[in-house]
Protein backbone atom coordinates (compact mmCIF):
# COMPACT_ATOMS: atom_id res chain seq x y z
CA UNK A 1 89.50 109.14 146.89
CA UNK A 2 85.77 108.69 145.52
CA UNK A 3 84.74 105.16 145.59
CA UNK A 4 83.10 105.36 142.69
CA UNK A 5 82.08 106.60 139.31
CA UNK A 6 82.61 110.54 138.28
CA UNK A 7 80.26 111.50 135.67
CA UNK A 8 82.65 113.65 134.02
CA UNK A 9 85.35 111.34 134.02
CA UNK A 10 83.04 109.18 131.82
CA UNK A 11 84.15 111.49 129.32
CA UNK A 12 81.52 113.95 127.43
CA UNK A 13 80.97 111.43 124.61
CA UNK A 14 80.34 108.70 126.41
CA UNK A 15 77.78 110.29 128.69
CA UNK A 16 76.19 111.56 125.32
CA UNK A 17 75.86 108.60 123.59
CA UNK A 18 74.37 107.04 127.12
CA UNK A 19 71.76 110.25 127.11
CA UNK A 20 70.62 109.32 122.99
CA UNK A 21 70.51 105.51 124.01
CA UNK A 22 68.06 106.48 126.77
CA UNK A 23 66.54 109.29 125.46
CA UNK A 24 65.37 107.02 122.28
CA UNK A 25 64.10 104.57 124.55
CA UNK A 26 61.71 106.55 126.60
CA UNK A 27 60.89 108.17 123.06
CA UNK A 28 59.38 104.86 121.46
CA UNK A 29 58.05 103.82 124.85
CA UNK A 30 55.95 106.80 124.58
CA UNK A 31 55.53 106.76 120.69
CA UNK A 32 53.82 102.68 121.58
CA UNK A 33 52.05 104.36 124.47
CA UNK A 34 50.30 106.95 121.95
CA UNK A 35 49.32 104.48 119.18
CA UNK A 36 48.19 102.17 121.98
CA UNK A 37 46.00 105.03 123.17
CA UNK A 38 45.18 106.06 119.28
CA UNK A 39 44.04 102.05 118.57
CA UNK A 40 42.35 101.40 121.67
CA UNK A 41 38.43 102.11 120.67
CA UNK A 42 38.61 100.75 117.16
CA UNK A 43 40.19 97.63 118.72
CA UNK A 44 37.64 97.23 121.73
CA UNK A 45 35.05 97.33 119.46
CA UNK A 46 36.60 94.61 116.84
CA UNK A 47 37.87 92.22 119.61
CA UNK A 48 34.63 90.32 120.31
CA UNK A 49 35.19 89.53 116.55
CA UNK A 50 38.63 88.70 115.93
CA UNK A 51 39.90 87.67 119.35
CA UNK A 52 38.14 84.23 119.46
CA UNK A 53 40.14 83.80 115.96
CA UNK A 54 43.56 85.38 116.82
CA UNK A 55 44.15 83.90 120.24
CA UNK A 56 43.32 80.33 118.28
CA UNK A 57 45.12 80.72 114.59
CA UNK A 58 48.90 81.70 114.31
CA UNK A 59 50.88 84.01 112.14
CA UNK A 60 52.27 80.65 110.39
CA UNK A 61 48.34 79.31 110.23
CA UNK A 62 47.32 82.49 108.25
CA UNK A 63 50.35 82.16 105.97
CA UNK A 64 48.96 78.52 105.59
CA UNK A 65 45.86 79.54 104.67
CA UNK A 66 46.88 82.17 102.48
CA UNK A 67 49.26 79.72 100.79
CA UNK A 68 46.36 76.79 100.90
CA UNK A 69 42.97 79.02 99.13
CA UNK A 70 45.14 80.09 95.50
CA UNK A 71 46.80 76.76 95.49
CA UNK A 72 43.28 74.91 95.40
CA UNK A 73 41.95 77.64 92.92
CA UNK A 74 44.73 77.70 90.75
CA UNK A 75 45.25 73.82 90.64
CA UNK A 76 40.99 73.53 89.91
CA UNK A 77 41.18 76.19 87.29
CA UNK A 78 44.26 75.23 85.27
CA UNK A 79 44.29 71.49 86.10
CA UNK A 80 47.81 71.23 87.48
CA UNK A 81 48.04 68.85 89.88
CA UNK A 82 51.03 69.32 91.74
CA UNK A 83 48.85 72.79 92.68
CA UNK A 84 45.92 70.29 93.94
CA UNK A 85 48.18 68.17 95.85
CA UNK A 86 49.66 71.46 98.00
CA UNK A 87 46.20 72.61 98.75
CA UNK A 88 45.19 69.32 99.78
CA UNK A 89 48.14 68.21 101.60
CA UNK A 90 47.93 71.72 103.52
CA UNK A 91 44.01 71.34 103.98
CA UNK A 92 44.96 67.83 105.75
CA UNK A 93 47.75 69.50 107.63
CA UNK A 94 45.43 72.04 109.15
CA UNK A 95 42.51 69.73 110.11
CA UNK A 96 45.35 67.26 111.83
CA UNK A 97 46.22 70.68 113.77
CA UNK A 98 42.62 70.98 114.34
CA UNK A 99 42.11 67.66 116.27
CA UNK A 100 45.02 68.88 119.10
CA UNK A 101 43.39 71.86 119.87
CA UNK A 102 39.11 70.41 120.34
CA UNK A 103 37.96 69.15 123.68
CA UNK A 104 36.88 70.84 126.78
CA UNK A 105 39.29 71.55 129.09
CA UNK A 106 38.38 70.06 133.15
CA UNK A 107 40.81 71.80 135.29
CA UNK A 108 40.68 73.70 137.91
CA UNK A 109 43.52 75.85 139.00
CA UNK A 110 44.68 77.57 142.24
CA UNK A 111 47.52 80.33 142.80
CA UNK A 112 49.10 81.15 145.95
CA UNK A 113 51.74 83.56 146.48
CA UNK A 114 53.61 83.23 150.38
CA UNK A 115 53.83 86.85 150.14
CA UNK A 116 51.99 89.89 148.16
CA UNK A 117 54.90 92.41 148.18
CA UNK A 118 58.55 91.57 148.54
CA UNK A 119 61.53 93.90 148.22
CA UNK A 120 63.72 94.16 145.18
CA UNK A 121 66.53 90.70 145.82
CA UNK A 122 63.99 88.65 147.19
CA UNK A 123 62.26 85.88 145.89
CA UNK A 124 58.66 85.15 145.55
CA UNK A 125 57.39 81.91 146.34
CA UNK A 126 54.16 80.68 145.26
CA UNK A 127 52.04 77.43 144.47
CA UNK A 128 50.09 76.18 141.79
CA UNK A 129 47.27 73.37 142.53
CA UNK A 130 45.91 72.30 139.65
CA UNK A 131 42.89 69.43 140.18
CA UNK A 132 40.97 67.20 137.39
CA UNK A 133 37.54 68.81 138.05
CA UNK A 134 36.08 66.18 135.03
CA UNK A 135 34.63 62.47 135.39
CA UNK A 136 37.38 61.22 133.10
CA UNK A 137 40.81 61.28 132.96
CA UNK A 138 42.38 64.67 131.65
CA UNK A 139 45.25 63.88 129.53
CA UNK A 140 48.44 65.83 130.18
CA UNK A 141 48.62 69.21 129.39
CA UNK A 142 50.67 72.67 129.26
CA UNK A 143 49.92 75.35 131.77
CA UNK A 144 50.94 78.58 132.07
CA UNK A 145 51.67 81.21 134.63
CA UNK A 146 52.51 84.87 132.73
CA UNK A 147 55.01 87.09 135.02
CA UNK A 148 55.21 90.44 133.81
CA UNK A 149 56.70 90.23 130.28
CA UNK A 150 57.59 86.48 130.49
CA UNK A 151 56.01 83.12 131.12
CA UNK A 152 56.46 80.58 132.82
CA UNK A 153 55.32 77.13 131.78
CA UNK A 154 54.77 73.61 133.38
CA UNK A 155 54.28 70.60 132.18
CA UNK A 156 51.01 68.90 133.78
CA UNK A 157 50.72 64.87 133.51
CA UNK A 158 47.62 63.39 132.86
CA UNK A 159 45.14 63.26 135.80
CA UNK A 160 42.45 60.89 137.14
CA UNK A 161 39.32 62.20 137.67
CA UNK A 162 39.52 64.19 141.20
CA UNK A 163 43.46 64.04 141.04
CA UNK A 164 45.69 67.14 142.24
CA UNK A 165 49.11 67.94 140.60
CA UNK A 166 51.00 71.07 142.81
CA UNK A 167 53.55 72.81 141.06
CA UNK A 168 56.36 75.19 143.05
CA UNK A 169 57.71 78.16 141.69
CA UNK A 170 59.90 81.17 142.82
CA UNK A 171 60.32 84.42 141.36
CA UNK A 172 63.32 85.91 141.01
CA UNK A 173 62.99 90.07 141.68
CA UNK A 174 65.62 91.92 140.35
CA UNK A 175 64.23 95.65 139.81
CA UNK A 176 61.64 96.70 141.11
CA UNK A 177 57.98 96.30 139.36
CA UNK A 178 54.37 96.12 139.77
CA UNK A 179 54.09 92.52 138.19
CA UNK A 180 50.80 90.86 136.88
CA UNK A 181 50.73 87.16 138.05
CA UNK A 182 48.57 84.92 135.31
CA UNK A 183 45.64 85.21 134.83
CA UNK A 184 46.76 80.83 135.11
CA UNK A 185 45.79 79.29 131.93
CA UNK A 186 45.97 75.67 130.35
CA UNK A 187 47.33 75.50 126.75
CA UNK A 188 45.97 73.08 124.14
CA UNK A 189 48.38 73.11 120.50
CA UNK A 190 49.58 70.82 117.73
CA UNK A 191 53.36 70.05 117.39
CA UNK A 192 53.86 72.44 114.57
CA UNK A 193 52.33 75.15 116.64
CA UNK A 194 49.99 76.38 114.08
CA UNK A 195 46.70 76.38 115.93
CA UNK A 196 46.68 77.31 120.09
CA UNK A 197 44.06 77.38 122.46
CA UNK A 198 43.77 78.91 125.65
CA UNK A 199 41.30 78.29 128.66
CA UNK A 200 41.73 80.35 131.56
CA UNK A 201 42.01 79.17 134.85
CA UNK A 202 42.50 81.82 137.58
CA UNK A 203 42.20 85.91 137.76
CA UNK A 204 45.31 87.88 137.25
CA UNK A 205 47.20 88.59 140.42
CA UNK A 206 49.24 91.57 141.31
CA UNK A 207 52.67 91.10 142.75
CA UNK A 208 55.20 94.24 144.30
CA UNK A 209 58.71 94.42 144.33
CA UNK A 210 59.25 97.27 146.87
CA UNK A 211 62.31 99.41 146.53
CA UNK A 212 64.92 98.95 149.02
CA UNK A 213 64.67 100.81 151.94
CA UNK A 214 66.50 101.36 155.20
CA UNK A 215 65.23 102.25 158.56
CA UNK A 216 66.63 105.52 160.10
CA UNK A 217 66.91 105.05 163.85
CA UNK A 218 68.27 107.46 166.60
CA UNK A 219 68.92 111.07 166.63
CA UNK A 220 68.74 110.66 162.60
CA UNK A 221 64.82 109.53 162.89
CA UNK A 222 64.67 112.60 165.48
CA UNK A 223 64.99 115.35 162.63
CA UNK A 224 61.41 115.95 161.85
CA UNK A 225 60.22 115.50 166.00
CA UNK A 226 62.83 117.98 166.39
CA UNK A 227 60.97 120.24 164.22
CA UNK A 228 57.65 119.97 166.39
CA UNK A 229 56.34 122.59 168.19
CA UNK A 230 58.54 125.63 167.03
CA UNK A 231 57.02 128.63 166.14
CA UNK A 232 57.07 130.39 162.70
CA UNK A 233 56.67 134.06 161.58
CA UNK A 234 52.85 133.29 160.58
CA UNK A 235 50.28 134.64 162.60
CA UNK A 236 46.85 132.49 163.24
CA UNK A 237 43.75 132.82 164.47
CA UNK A 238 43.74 129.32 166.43
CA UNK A 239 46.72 128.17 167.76
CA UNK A 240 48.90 127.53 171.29
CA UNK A 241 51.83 130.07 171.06
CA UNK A 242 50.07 133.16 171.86
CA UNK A 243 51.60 136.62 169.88
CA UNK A 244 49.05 140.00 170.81
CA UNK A 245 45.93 140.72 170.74
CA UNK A 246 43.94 142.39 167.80
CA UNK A 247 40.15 144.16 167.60
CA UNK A 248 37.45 141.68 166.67
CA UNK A 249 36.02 141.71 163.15
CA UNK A 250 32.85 139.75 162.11
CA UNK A 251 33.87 136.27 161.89
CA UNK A 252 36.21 135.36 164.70
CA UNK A 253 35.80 132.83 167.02
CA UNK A 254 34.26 134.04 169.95
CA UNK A 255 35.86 131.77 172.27
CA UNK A 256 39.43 133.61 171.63
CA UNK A 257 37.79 137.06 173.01
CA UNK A 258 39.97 138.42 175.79
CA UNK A 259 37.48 140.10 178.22
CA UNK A 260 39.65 141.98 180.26
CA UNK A 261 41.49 143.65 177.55
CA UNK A 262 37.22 144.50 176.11
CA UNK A 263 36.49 145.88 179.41
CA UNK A 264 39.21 147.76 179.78
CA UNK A 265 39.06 149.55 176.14
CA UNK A 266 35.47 148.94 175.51
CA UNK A 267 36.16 147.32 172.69
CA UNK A 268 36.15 143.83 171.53
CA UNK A 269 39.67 142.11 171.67
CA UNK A 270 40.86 138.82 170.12
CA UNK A 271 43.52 136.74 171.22
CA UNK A 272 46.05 136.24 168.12
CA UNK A 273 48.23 133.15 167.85
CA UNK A 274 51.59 132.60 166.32
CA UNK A 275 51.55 129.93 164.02
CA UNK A 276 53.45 126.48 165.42
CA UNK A 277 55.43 124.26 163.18
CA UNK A 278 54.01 120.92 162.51
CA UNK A 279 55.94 117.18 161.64
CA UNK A 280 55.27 118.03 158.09
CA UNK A 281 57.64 116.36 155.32
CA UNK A 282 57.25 116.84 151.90
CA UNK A 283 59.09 114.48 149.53
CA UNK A 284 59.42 115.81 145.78
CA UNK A 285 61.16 112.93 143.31
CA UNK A 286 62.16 114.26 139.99
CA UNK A 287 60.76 111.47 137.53
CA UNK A 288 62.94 113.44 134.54
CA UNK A 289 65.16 111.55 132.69
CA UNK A 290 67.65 114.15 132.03
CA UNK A 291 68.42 114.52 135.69
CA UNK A 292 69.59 111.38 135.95
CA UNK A 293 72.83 109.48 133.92
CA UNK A 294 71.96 105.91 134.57
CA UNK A 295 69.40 103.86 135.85
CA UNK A 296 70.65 102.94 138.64
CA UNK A 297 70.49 106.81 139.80
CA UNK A 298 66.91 106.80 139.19
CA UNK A 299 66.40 103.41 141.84
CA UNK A 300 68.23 104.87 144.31
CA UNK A 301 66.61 108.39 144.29
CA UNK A 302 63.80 106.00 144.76
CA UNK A 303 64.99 104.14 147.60
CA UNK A 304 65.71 107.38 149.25
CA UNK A 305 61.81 108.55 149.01
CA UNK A 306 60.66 105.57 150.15
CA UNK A 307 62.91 105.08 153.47
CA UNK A 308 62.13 108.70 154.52
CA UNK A 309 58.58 108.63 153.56
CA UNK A 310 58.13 105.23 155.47
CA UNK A 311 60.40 106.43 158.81
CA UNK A 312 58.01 109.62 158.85
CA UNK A 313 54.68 107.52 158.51
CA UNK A 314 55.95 104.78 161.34
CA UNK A 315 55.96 108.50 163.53
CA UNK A 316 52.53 109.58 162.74
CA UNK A 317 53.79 112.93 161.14
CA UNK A 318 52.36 113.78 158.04
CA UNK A 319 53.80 113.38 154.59
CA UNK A 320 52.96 114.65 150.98
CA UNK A 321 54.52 112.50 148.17
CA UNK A 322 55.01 113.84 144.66
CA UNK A 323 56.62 112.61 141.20
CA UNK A 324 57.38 115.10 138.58
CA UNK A 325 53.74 114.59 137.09
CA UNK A 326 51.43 113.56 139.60
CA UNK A 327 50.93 113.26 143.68
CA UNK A 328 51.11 109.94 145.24
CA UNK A 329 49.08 108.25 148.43
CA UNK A 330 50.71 109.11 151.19
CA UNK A 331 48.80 107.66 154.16
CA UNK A 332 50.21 104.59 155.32
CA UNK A 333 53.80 103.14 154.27
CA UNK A 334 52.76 100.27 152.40
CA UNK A 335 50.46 101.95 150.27
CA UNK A 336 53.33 104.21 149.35
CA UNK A 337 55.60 101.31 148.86
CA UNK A 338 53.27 99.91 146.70
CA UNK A 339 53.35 103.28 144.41
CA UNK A 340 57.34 103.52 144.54
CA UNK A 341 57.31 100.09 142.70
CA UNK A 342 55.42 101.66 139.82
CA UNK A 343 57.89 104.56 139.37
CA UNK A 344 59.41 105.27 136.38
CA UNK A 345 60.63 107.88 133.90
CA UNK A 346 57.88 109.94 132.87
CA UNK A 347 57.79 111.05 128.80
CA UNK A 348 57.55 114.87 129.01
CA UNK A 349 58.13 115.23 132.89
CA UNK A 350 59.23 118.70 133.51
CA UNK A 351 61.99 120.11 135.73
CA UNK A 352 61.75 120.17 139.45
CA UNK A 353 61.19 123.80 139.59
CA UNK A 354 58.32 123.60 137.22
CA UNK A 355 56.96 120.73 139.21
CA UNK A 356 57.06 122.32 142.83
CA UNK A 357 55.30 125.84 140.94
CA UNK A 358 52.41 123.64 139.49
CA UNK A 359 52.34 121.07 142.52
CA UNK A 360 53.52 122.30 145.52
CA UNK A 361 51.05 124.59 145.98
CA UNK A 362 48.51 121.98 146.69
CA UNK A 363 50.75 121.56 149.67
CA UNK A 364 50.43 123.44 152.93
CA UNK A 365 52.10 122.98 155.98
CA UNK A 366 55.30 121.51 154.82
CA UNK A 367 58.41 121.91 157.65
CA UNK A 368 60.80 120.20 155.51
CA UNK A 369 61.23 119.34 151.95
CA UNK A 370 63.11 116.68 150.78
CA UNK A 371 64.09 117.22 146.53
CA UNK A 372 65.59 113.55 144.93
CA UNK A 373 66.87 113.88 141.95
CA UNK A 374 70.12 112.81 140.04
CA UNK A 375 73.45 113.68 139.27
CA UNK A 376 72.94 115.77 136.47
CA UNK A 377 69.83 118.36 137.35
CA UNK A 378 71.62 121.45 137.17
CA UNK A 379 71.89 123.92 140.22
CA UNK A 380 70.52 126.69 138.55
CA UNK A 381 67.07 124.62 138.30
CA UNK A 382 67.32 123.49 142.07
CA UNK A 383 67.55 127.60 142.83
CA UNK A 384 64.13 128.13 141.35
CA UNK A 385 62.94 124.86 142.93
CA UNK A 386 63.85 126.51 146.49
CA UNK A 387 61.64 129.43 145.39
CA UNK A 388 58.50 127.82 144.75
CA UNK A 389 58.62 126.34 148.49
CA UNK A 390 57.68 128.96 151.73
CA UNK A 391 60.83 131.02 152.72
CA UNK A 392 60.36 128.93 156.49
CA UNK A 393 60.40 125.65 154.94
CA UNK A 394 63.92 123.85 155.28
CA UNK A 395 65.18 122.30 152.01
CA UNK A 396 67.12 119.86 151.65
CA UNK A 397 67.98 118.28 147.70
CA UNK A 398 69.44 114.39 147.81
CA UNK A 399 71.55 114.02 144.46
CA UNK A 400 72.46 110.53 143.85
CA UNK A 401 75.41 109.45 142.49
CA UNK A 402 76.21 105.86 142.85
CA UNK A 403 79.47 105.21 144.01
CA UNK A 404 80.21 108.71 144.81
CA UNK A 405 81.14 109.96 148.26
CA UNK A 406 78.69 110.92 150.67
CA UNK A 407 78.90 115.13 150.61
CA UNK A 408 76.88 117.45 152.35
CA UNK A 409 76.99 121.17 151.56
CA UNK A 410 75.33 124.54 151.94
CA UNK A 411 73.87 126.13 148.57
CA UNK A 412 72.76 129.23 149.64
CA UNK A 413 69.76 128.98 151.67
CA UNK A 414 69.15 125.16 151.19
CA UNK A 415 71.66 121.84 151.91
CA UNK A 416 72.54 119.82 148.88
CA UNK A 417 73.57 116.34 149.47
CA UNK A 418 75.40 113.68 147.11
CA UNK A 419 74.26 110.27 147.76
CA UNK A 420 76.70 106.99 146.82
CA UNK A 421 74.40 104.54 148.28
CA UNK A 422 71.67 104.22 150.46
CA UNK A 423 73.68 102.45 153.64
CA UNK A 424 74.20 106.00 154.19
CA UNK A 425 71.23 107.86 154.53
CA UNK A 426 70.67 107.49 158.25
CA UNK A 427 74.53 109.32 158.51
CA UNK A 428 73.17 112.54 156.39
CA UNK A 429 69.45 112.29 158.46
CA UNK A 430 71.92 112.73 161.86
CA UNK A 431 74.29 115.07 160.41
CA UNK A 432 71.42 117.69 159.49
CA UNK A 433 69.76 117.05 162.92
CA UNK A 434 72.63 117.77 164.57
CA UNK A 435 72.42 121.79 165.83
């Protein structure tokens, strides 16, 4: 009995109404992309004008003030009092606000994170010293520390001059993310929150939540050594497994010339090689949101690329790494674990098949190719996907499906596996090594 969740006994309405609810999503994420894009030069050139006002004045300030100039007008022009007294009580209001936010700011701020990168459950720790830099004392304050989307604030007491306050923090890490840590800043506002000024304190710092990964040991992690050395039907002109020999044409490498075969015919003779197989993997993830019918899919398709493409760099054998739109960095683990934490659904991203054809031809070599994608790409597409790819190159396509049962199958001349959860992905690594 499957452990988990069929898709189709979700019902075809449901799993429609889940596909709108998504699909809308990654629609206005890349309507706010494109007017982000749109606004981004007449905004760079008007923020060394307005941002010294915006980041100071609130929304409810500017209502204030738009309240504050027609009420003095109007109360000076038609002598009504009552007008004068709300311009002048919100003219007071404003300069009280004033007073909270003036003075210099004498802190100095450091962040330290434990660790850089952690995986997706784990908690970041870090620690904020904050010191009184000034020759008097600093009164208390509010300092913030932005985490991705949120922030996080703490209340500093006041400080002698030369005092240190520390402040712990951990962060939880749910999903994974490419977070931006601060930029640290110390917060001067009124109690009605109408005026609010900023002084910054540290640089931004970057924090990764790493997918989760697993490490692939025994005859499992043997599957691409298993590979090396074998011999392919591609001849070459420089290789060990020798195939025939051929007459010389301008060009060759002199040092393959077989001399007794040229003395013998009295013509020049080359050695000709057949091509040997090399530890090559190539790992395609489909970053589509149609192939996938939750989120959850979409992480562990990601998990997947990132404990094969790790395993195969800890070997030395060579790996190309590609999303549905662009390649990623492929030569050292953490530098791909650090791109796997920026992953998401691309806006646009085309099928896998389309993605190998415009690609996968900047990749040559490949033994094996590993396709991730979710549980609702259709077969057809992973057919044309196998043809983009060299007819010698094994393919294998990792469907995930969490909660389903692990299943591994032929479809025609590639294996097509269906992937619960990741626990199991050293038992499919051993069960296509095995002969």
């Amino acid at each position: 009995m499957s452990r988990g969740r069929d898709v189709a006994a979700r019902g075809p309405l449901r799993v429609r109404a889940v596909g709108l609810r998504r699909r809308a999503g990654a629609w206005t994420f890349a309507l706010r992309a494109w007017l982000s894009a749109a606004t981004a030069r007449p905004r760079a050139a008007l923020a060394p004008l307005t941002d010294p006002v915006t980041a100071v004045v609130s929304p409810a300030a500017w209502a204030l003030l738009v309240l504050l100039v027609p009420a003095l007008v109007a109360g000076w022009a038609l002598g009504w009092v009552e007008l004068l007294l709300v311009g002048f009580a919100l003219t007071a209001l404003l300069l009280i606000c004033l007073a909270f936010v003036l003075g210099a700011h004498r802190a100095t701020a450091e962040l330290d994170l434990s660790r850089q990168r952690v995986v997706v459950g784990e908690r970041a720790n870090g620690r904020l010293v904050l010191t009184n830099a000034g020759a008097r004392r600093a009164p208390s304050a509010l300092v913030e520390l932005p985490v991705g989307r949120t922030v996080a604030g703490f209340d500093v007491p006041s400080l002698a001059p030369g005092a240190v306050h520390e402040e712990l923090f951990a962060i939880p890490t749910r999903r994974r993310a490419i977070l931006d840590l601060g930029p640290v800043r110390a917060v001067r506002a009124d109690p009605f929150l109408l005026l609010r000024r900023e002084h910054r304190l540290t640089e931004a710092r970057l924090l990764h939540v790493h997918p989760r990964t697993v490490v692939i040991e025994g005859t499992a992690a043997g599957f691409l050594r298993d590979l090396e050395g074998l011999t392919v039907r591609k001849l070459a002109d420089n290789d060990v497994s020798f195939h025939a020999l051929r007459e010389y044409v301008p060009g060759d490498d002199r040092r393959f010339v077989h001399w007794k075969s040229t003395a013998r015919t009295g013509t020049l003779m080359v050695r000709q090689f057949e091509e040997t197989r090399r530890s090559h993997l190539l790992v395609a993830l489909s970053t589509r949101l149609d192939d996938y019918a939750d989120d959850d899919e979409l992480e562990l398709a990601v998990s997947v690329a990132g404990s094969l493409g790790a395993q195969t760099l800890r070997e030395g054998h060579t790996l190309s790494a590609l999303t549905s739109v662009a390649h990623l960095r492929s030569d050292h683990a953490t530098v791909l674990l650090d791109q796997l934490s920026g992953v998401d659904y691309d806006p646009g991203a085309p099928r896998l098949s389309e993605t190998l054809r415009r690609l996968g031809r900047d990749v040559h070599g490949a033994s094996v190719a590993v396709l991730l994608t979710g549980s609702l790409a259709e077969p057809a597409d992973l057919r044309r996907a196998r043809r983009q790819l060299a007819p010698d190159v094994r393919v294998i396509v990792v469907r995930s499906q969490v909660g389903a049962d692990l299943a591994l199958r032929p479809m025609g001349d590639l294996d097509l596996v269906t992937l619960g959860v990741l626990e199991e992905l050293p038992t499919v690594m051993r069960r296509l090594a095995a002969p």
